[in-house]
Protein backbone atom coordinates (compact mmCIF):
# COMPACT_ATOMS: atom_id res chain seq x y z
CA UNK A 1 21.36 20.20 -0.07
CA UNK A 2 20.63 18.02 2.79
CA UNK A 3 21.77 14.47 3.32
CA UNK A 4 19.70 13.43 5.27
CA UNK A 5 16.96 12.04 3.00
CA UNK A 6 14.45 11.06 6.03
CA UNK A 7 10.92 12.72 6.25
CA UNK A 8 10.45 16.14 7.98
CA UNK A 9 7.89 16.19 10.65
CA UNK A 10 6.65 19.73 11.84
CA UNK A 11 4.69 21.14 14.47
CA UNK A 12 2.46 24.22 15.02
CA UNK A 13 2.38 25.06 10.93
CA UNK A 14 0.03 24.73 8.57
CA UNK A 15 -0.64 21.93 5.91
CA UNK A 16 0.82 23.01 2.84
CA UNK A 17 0.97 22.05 -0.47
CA UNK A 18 2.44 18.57 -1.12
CA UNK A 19 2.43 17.98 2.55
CA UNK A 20 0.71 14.94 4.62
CA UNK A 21 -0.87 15.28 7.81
CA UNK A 22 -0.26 13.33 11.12
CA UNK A 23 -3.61 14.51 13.21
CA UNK A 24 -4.61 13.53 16.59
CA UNK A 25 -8.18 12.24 16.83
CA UNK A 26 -10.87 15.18 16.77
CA UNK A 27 -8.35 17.85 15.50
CA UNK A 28 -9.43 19.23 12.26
CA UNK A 29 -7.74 18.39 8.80
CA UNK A 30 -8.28 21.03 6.14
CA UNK A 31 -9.13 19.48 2.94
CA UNK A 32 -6.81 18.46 0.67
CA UNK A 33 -3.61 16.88 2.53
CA UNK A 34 -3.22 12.67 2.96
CA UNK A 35 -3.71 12.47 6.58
CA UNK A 36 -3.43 10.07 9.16
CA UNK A 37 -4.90 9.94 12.65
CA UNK A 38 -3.70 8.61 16.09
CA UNK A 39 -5.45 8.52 19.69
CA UNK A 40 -4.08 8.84 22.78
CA UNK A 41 -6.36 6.61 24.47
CA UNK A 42 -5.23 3.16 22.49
CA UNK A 43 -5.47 0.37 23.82
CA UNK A 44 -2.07 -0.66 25.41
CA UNK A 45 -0.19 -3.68 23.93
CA UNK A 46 -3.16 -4.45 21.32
CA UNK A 47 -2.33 -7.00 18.55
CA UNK A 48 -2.47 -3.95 15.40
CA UNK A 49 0.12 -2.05 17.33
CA UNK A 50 2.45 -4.33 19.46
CA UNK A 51 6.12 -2.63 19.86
CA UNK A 52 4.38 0.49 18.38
CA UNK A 53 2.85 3.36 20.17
CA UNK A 54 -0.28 4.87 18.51
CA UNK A 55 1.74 7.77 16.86
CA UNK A 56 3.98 5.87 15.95
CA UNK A 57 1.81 3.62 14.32
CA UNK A 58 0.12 6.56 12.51
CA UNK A 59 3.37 7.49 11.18
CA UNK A 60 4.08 4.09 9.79
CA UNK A 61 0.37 3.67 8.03
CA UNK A 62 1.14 7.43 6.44
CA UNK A 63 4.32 6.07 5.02
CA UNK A 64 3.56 3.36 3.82
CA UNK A 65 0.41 5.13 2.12
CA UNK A 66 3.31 7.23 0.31
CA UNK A 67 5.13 4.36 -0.61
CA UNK A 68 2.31 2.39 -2.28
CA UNK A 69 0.89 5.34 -4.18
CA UNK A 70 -2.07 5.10 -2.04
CA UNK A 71 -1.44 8.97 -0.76
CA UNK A 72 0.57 11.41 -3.04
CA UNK A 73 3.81 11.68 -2.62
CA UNK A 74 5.45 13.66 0.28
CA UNK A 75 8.10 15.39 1.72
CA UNK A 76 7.08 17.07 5.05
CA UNK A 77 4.38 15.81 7.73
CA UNK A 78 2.47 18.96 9.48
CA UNK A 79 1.66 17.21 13.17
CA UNK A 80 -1.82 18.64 14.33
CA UNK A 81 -2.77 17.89 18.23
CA UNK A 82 -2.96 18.78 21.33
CA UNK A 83 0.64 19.78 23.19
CA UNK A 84 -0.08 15.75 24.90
CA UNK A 85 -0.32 14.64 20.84
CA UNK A 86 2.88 16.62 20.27
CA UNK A 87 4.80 14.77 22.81
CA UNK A 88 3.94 11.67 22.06
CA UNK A 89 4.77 12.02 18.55
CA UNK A 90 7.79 13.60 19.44
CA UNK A 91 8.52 10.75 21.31
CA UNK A 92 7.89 8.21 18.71
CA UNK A 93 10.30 9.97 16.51
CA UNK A 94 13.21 10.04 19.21
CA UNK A 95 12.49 5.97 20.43
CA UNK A 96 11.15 4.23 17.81
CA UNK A 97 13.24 2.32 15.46
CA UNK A 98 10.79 2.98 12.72
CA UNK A 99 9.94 5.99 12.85
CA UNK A 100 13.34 7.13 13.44
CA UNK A 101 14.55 5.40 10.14
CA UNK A 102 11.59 6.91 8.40
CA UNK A 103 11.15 10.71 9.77
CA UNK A 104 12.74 13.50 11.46
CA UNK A 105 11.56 16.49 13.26
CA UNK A 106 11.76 19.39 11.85
């Protein structure tokens, strides 16, 4: 069993059941999962995200779905985007406080 009781995040896989999804804008989401989007064109420094980048963001609204019963509960998030979407989540899960509390990739 693993201690570490933080949220798996996973790349290049598919949705599957019980899972959320983490999508970048205009990436498909098959039907079903709890997903959550992100762009990589947001606005810079904006007042919904300040001390947040936009995946990171993302990650926090899909968690906090999951803990308010507004999405099903979950154990794994499948990341869908492009490899620049993939970075930057990457990157929100290695820098920000957050999201490093929260997840961990997988």
């Amino acid at each position: 069993m693993n201690a570490d009781s933080r949220i798996e995040v996973v790349f290049g896989q598919r949705p599957g059941r019980g899972d959320a999804v983490l999508a970048e804008e205009r990436h498909a989401v098959p039907p079903g999962p709890h997903a959550a989007y992100f762009a990589l064109s947001h606005a810079v420094g904006c007042a919904c995200c300040v001390g947040q980048s936009p995946a990171g963001a993302a990650l926090a609204t899909l968690f906090r779905a999951r803990a308010t019963g507004r999405a099903p509960f979950f154990r794994r998030v499948v990341v869908l985007a492009s490899p620049a979407g993939e970075a930057a989540v990457r990157l929100a899960l290695a820098q920000e406080a957050l999201a490093m509390a929260r997840y961990r990739a997988g």
